[in-house]
C-alpha atoms as a PDB file:
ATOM      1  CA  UNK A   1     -38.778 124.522 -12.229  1.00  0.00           C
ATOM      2  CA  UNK A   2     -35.667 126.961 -12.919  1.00  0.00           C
ATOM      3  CA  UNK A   3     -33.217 124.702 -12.783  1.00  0.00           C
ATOM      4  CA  UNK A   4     -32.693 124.350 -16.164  1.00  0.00           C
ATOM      5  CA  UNK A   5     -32.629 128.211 -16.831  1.00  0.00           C
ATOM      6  CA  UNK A   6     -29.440 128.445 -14.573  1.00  0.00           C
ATOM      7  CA  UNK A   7     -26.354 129.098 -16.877  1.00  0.00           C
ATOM      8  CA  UNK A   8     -23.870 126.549 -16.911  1.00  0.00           C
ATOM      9  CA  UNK A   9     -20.801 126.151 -14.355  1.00  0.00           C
ATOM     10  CA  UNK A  10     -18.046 127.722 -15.268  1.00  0.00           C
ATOM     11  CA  UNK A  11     -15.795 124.487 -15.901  1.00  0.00           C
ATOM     12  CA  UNK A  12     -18.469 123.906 -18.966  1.00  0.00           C
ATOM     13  CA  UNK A  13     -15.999 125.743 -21.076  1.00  0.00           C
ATOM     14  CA  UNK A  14     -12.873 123.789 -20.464  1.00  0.00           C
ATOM     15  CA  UNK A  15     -14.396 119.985 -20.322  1.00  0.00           C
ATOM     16  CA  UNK A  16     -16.120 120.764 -23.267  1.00  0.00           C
ATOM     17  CA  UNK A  17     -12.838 121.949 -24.452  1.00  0.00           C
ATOM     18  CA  UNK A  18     -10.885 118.115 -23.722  1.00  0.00           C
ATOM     19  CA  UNK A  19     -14.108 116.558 -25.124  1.00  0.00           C
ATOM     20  CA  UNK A  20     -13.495 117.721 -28.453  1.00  0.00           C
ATOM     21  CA  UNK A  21     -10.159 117.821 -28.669  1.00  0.00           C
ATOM     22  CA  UNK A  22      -9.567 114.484 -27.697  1.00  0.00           C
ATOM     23  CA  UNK A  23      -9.979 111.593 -30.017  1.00  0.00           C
ATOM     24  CA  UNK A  24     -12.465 108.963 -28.765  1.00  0.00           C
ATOM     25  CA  UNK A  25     -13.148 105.478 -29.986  1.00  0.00           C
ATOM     26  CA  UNK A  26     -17.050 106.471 -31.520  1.00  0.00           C
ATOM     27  CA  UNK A  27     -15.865 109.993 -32.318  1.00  0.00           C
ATOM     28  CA  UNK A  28     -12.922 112.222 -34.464  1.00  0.00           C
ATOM     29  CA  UNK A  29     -11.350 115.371 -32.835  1.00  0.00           C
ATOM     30  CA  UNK A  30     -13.409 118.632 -33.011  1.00  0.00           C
ATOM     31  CA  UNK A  31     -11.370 122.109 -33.989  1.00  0.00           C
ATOM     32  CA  UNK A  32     -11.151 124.039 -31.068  1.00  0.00           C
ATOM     33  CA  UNK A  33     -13.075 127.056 -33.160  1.00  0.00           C
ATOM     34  CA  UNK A  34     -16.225 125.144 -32.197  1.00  0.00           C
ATOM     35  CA  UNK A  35     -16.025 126.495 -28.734  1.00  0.00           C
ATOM     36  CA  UNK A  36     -16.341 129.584 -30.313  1.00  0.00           C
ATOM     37  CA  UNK A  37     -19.229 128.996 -32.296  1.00  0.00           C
ATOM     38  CA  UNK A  38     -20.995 127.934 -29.301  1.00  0.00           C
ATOM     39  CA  UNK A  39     -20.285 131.388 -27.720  1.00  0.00           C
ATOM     40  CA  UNK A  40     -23.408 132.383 -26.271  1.00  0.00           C
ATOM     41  CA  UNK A  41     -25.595 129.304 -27.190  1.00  0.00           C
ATOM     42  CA  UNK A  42     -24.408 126.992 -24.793  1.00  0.00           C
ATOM     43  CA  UNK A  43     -21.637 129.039 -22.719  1.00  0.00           C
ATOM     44  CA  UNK A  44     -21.196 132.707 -21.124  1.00  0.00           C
ATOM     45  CA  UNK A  45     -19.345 134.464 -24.028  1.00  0.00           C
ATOM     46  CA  UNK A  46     -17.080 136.286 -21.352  1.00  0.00           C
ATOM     47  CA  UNK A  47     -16.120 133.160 -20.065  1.00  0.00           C
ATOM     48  CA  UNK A  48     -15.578 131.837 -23.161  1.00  0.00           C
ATOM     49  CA  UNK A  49     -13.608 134.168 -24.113  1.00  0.00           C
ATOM     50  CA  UNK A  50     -11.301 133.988 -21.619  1.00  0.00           C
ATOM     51  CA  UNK A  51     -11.128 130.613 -21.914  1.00  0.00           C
ATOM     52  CA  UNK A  52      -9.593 131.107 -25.365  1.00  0.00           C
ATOM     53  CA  UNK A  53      -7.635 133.895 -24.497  1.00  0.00           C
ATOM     54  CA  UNK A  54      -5.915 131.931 -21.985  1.00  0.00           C
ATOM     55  CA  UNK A  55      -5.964 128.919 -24.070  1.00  0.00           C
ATOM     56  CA  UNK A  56      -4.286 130.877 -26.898  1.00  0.00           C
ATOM     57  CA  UNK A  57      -1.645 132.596 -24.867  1.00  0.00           C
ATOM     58  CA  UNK A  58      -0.709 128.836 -23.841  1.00  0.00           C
ATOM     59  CA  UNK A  59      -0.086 127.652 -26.549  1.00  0.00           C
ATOM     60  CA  UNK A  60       1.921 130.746 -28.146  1.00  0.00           C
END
């Protein structure tokens, strides 16, 4: 089945993105670098990249 070969939807990026920045009960926040490190593991680099361009230009 090639479902699970499909790449992520683009929103992966930015929930994954309030998931670790966000403090939870069971877990402490997450830098936001670790999006980056997951570049092209678990998310399309170019979208990931303009994820933290955006994100970056935000927050400047």
């Amino acid at each position: 089945m090639l479902l699970f070969r499909r790449s992520p939807p683009k929103k992966a990026v930015a929930d994954v993105f309030v998931a670790l920045t966000h403090a939870r009960p069971y877990k402490q926040t997450w830098p936001v670098e670790e999006i980056a490190r997951q570049s092209r593991k678990q998310f399309d680099p170019q979208v990931t990249q303009a994820f933290l361009t955006l994100l970056h230009d935000g927050l400047s």
